[in-house]
Protein backbone atom coordinates (compact mmCIF):
# COMPACT_ATOMS: atom_id res chain seq x y z
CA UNK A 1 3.86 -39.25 4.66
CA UNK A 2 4.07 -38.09 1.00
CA UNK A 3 5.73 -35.61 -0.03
CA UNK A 4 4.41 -32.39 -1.79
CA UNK A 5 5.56 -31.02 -4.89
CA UNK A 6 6.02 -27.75 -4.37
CA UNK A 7 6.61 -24.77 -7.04
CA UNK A 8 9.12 -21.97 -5.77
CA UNK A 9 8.79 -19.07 -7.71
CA UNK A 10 11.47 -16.29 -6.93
CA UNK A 11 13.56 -13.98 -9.01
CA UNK A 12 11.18 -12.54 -11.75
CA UNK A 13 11.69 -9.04 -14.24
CA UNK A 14 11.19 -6.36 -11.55
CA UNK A 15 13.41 -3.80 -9.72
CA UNK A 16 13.30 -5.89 -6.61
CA UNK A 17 14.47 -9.28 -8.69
CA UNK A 18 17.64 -9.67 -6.75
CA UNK A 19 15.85 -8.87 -3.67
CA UNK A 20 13.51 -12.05 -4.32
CA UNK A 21 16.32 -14.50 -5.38
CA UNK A 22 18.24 -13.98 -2.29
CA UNK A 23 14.92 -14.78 -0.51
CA UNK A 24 14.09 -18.38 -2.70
CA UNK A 25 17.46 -18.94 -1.35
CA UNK A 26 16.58 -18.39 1.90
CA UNK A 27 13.24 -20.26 1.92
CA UNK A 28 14.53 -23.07 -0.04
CA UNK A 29 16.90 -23.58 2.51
CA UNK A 30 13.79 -22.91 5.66
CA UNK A 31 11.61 -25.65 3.66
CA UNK A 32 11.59 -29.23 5.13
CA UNK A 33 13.43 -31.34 2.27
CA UNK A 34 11.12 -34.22 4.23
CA UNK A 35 7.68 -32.79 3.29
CA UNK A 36 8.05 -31.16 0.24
CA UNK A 37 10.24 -32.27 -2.81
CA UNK A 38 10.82 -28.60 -4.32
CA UNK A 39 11.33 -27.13 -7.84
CA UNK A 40 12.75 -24.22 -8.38
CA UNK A 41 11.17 -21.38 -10.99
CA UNK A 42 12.41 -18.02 -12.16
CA UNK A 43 9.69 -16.43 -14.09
CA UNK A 44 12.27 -14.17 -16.07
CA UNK A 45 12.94 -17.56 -17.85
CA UNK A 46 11.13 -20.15 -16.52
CA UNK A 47 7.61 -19.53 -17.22
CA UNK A 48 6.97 -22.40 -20.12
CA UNK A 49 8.72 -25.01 -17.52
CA UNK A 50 6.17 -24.29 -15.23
CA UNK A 51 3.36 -24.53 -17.28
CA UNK A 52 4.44 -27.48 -18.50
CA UNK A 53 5.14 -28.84 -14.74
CA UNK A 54 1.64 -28.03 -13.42
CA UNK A 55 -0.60 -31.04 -13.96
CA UNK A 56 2.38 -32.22 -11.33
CA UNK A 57 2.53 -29.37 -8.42
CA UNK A 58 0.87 -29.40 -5.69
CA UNK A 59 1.38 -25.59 -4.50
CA UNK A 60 3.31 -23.13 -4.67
CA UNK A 61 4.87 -20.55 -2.65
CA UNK A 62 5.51 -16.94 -4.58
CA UNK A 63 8.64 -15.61 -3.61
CA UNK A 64 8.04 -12.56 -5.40
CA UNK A 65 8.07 -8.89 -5.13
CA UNK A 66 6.65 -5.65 -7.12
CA UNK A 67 4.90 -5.65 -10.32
CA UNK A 68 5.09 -9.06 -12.51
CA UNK A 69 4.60 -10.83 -9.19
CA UNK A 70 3.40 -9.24 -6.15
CA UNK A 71 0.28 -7.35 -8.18
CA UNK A 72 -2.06 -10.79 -9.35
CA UNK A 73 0.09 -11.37 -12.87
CA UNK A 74 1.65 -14.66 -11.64
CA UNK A 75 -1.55 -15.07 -9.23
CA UNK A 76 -3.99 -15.23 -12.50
CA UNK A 77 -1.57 -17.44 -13.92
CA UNK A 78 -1.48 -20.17 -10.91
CA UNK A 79 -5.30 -19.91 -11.01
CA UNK A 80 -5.50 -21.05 -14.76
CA UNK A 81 -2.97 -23.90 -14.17
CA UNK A 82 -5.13 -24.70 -11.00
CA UNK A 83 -2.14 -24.36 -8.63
CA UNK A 84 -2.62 -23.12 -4.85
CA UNK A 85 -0.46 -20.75 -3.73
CA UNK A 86 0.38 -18.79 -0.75
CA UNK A 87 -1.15 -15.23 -0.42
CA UNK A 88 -3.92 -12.86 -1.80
CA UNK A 89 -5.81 -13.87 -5.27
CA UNK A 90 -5.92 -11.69 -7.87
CA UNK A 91 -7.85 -9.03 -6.68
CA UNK A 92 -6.05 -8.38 -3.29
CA UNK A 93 -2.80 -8.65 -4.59
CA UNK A 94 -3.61 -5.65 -6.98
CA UNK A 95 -5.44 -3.75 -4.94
CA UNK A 96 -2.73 -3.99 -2.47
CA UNK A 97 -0.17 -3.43 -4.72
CA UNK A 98 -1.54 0.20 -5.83
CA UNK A 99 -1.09 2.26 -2.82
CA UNK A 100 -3.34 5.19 -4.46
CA UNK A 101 -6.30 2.11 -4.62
CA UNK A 102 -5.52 0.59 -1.19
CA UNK A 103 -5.71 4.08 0.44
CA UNK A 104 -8.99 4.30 -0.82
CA UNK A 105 -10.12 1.58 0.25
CA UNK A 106 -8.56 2.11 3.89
CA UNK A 107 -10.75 5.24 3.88
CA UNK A 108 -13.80 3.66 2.86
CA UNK A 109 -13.45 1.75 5.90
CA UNK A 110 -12.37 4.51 8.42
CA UNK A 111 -9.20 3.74 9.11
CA UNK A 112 -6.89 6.98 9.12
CA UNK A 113 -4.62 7.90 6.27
CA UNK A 114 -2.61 10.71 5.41
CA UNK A 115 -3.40 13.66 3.21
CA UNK A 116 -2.18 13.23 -0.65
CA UNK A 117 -2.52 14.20 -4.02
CA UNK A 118 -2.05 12.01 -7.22
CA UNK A 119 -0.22 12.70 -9.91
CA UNK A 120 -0.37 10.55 -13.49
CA UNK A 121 2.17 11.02 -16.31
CA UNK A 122 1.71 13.33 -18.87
CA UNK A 123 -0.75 15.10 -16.88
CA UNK A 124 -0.06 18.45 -15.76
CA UNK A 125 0.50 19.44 -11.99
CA UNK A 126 1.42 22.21 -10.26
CA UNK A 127 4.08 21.84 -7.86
CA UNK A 128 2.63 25.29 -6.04
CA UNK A 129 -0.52 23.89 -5.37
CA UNK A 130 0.34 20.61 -3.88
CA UNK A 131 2.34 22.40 -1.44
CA UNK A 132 -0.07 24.57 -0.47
CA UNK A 133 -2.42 21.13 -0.16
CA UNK A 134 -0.26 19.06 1.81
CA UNK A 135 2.40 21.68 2.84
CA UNK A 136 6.19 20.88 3.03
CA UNK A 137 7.65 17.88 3.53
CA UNK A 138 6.02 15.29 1.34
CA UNK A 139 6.80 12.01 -0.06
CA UNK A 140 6.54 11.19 -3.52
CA UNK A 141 6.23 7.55 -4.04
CA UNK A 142 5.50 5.29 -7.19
CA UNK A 143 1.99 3.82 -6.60
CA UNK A 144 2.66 0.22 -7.76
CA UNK A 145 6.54 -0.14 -6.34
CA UNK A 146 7.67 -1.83 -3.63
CA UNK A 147 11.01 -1.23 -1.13
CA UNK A 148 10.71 2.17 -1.28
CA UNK A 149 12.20 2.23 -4.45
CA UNK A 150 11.85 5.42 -6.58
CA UNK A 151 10.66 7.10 -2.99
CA UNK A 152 11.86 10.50 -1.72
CA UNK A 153 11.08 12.79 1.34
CA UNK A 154 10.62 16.35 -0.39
CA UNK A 155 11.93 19.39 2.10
CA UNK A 156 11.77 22.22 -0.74
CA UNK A 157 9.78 23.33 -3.05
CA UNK A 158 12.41 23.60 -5.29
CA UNK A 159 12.78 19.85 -5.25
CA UNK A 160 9.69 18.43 -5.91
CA UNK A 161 9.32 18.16 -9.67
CA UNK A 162 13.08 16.41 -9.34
CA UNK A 163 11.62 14.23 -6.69
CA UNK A 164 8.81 13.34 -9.06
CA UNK A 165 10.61 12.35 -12.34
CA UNK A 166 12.75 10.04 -10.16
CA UNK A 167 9.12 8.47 -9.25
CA UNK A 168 8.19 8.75 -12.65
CA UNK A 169 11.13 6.39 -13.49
CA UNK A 170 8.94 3.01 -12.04
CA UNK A 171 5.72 4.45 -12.77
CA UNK A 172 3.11 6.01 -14.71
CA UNK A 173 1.29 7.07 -11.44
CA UNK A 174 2.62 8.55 -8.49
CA UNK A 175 1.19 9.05 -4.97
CA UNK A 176 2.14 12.31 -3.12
CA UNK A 177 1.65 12.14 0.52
CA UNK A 178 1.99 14.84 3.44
CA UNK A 179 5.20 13.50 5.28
CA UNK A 180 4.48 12.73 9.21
CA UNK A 181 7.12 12.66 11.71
CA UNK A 182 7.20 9.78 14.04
CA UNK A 183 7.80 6.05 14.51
CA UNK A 184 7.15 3.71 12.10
CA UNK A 185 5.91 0.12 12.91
CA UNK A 186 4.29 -2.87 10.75
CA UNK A 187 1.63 -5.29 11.73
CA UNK A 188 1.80 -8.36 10.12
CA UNK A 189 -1.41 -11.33 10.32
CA UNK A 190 -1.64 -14.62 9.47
CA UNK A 191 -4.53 -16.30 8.07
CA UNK A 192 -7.44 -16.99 6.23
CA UNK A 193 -11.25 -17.08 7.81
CA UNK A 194 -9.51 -16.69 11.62
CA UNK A 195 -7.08 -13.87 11.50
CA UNK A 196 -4.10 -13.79 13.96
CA UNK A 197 -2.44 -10.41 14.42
CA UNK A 198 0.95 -10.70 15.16
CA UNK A 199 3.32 -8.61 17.28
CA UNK A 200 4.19 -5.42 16.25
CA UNK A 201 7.83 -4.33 15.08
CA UNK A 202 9.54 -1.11 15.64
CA UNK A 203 11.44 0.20 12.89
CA UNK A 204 14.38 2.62 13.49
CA UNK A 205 16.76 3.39 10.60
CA UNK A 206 20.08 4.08 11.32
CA UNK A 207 21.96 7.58 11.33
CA UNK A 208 22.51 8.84 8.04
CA UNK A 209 19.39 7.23 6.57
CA UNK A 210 16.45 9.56 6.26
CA UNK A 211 13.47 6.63 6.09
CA UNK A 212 13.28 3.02 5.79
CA UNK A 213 14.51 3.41 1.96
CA UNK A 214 15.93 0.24 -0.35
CA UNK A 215 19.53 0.11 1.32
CA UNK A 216 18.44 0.65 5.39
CA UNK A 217 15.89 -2.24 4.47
CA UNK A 218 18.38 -4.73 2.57
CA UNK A 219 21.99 -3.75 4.39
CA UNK A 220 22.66 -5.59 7.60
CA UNK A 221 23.06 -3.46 10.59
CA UNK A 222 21.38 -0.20 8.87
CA UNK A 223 18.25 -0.79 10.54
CA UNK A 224 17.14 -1.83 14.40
CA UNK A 225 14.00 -3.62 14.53
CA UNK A 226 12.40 -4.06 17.58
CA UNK A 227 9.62 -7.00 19.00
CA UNK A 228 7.18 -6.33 20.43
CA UNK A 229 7.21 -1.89 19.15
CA UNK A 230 8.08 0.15 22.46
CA UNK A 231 4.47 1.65 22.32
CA UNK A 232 1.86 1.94 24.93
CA UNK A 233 -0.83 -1.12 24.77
CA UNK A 234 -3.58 0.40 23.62
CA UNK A 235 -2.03 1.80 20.51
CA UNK A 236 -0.51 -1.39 19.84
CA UNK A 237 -3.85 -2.74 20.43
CA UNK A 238 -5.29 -0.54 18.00
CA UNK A 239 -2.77 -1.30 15.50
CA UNK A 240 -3.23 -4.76 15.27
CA UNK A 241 -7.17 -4.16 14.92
CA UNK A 242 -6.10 -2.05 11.78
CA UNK A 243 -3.81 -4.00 10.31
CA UNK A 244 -6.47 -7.17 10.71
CA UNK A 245 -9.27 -4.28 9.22
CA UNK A 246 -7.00 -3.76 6.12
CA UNK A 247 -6.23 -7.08 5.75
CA UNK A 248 -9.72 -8.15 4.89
CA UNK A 249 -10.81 -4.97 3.17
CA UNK A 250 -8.07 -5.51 0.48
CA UNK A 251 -9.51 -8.81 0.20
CA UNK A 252 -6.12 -10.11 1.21
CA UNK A 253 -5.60 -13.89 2.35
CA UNK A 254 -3.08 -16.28 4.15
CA UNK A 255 -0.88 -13.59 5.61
CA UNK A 256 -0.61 -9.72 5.41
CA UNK A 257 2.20 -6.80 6.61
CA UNK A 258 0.57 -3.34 6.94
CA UNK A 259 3.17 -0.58 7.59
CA UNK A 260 1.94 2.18 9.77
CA UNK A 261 3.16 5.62 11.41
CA UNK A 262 2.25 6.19 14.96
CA UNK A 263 2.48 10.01 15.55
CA UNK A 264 2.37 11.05 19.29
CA UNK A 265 -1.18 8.88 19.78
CA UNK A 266 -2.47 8.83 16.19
CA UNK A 267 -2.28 6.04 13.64
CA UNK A 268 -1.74 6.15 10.38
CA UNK A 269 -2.03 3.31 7.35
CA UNK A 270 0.71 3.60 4.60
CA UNK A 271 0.81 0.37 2.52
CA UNK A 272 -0.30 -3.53 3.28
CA UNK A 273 2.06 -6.07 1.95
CA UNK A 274 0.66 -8.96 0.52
CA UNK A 275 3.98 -10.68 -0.41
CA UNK A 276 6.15 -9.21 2.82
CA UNK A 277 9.77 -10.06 2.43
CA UNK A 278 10.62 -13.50 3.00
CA UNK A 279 14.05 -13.92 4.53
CA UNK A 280 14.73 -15.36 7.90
CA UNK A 281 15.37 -11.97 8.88
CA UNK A 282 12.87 -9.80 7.33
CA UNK A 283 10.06 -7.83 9.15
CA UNK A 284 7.16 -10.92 8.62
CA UNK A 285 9.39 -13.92 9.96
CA UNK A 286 10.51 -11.73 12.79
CA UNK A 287 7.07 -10.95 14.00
CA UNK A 288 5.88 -14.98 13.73
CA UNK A 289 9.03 -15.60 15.50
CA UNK A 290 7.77 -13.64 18.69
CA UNK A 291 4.49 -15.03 18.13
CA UNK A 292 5.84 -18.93 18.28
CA UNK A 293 6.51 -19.82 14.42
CA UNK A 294 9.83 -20.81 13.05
CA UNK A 295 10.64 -19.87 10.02
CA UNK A 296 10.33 -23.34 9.00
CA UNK A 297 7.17 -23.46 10.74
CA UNK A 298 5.83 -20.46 9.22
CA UNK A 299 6.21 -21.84 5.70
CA UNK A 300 4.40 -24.74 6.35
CA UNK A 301 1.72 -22.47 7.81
CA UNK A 302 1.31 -20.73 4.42
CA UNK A 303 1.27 -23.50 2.27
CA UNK A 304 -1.49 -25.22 4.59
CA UNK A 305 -3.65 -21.91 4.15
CA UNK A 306 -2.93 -21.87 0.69
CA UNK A 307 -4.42 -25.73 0.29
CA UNK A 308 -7.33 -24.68 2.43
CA UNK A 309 -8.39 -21.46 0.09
CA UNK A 310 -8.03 -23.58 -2.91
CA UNK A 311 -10.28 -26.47 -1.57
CA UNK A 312 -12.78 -24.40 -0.85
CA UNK A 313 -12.96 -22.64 -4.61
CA UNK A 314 -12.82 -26.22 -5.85
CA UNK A 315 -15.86 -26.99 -3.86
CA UNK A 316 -17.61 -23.99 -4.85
CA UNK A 317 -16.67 -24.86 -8.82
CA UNK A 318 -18.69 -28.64 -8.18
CA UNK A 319 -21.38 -27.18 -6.06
């Protein structure tokens, strides 16, 4: 069988670079060395390599995360070169990446969300009246980052404008959301035209960690994770349905992770993933894992659905 030549992009220029070197590490390590013959990109200094490499590649997997590679930049960029790659196109990997847009869209197709104001910079808001909106606590998160960075749970009203320069620090926008006690699990599904929801994980951060924040995702032990999620069937059912639902409203393809809060029986969307984290341990992997895949397995899953989206918008160019 010959080999593929296959692009791994990881590392890049945003706040979650380290996050996505350790994980090229991790999936260069996963891929089999048999079917692929692999080369090894960094946009943060690599980018005229690759364009000069692509008349040669024959996909690539994006090992990145947060803006500059998880919101369509390096997407558009594989399209021109006429590289397939793993993941949403353009337009689902923005619209994912904004959580203001993707809630939107989650509402336009009636899947629950919770209560939240906007708030742009150099715009004036009132830190009295989105209290008396959404009512005490809230979360203030940057719309377009990822691993809950720049993301705080708000108790008082006299931290809230803190709470929102932080935000302010890794973005221009800002979502501010009504903060809902309960347990948080993520749906993750896998594939194209035929969607396969995965099992559900639990997540349960350990003492001293107030939410799933940067370090209780990243530092071993600080988290438990739990597959299948504790929860009754029928929620779980339900779960998967929405996480399949927002999957294809955000125009997302290959594979998907939609975080969630499940509040006594009630559901609620908080952000779809369309480049989940990528380590043998992380939430995505896990989930496959239960559902059959190795990790091995699971990138060659990818890359197969990434060959089979870009056939098809090759035959749709000659038709």
């Amino acid at each position: 069988m010959q080999k593929l030549t296959l692009a791994l992009i990881s590392g890049g220029i945003s706040s979650e670079r380290d996050v996505s070197l350790n994980s090229g590490k991790q999936v260069y390590a996963a891929l089999d060395k048999d079917r692929y013959d692999i080369r090894q990109y960094d946009p943060k200094i690599d980018l005229g390599k690759l364009v000069a490499d692509a008349a040669g590649i024959d996909a690539a997997l994006i090992i990145l995360h947060g803006p500059y590679g998880e919101d369509g930049t390096v997407q558009g960029m594989l399209d021109l070169l006429d590289i397939p790659y793993q993941g949403a196109g353009v337009l689902g990997s923005a619209t994912a990446m904004n959580k203001n847009v993707s809630k939107r869209l989650y509402t336009l197709a009636g899947l629950p969300v919770l209560p939240d104001v906007v708030v742009k910079r150099m715009q004036e808001f009132n830190p009295n009246g989105i209290i008396d909106q959404l009512g005490l606590p809230v979360v203030v998160k940057p719309a377009t980052s990822g691993s809950s960075i720049g993301m705080s749970i708000v108790r008082s009203k006299d931290r809230l404008s803190a709470a929102i320069e932080k935000a302010f620090e890794y973005d221009h926008e800002l979502l501010i959301e009504k903060f809902m006690a309960g347990t948080e699990i993520t749906g993750g599904v896998l594939g194209n035209d035929e969607l396969e929801a995965l099992p559900l994980i639990e997540i349960i951060p350990g003492d001293g960690y107030e939410f799933f924040d940067y370090e209780a995702k990243y530092k071993t032990g600080a988290t438990r994770e739990i597959c299948p999620a504790r929860i009754d069937e029928s929620v779980a059912r339900k779960a998967r349905k929405f996480s399949e639902i927002a999957h294809r409203e955000l125009n997302c393809l290959g594979y998907s992770r939609t975080d969630m809060i499940l509040s006594g029986e009630e559901l609620f969307l908080l952000e779809t993933n369309t480049i989940p984290g990528m380590t043998a341990t992380s939430l995505f992997p896990q989930a496959a894992k239960a559902a059959g895949y190795s990790f091995s397995a699971l990138l060659d899953r990818l890359i197969e659905l990434s060959l089979e989206v870009h056939a098809k918008r090759k035959s749709l160019k000659m038709s």
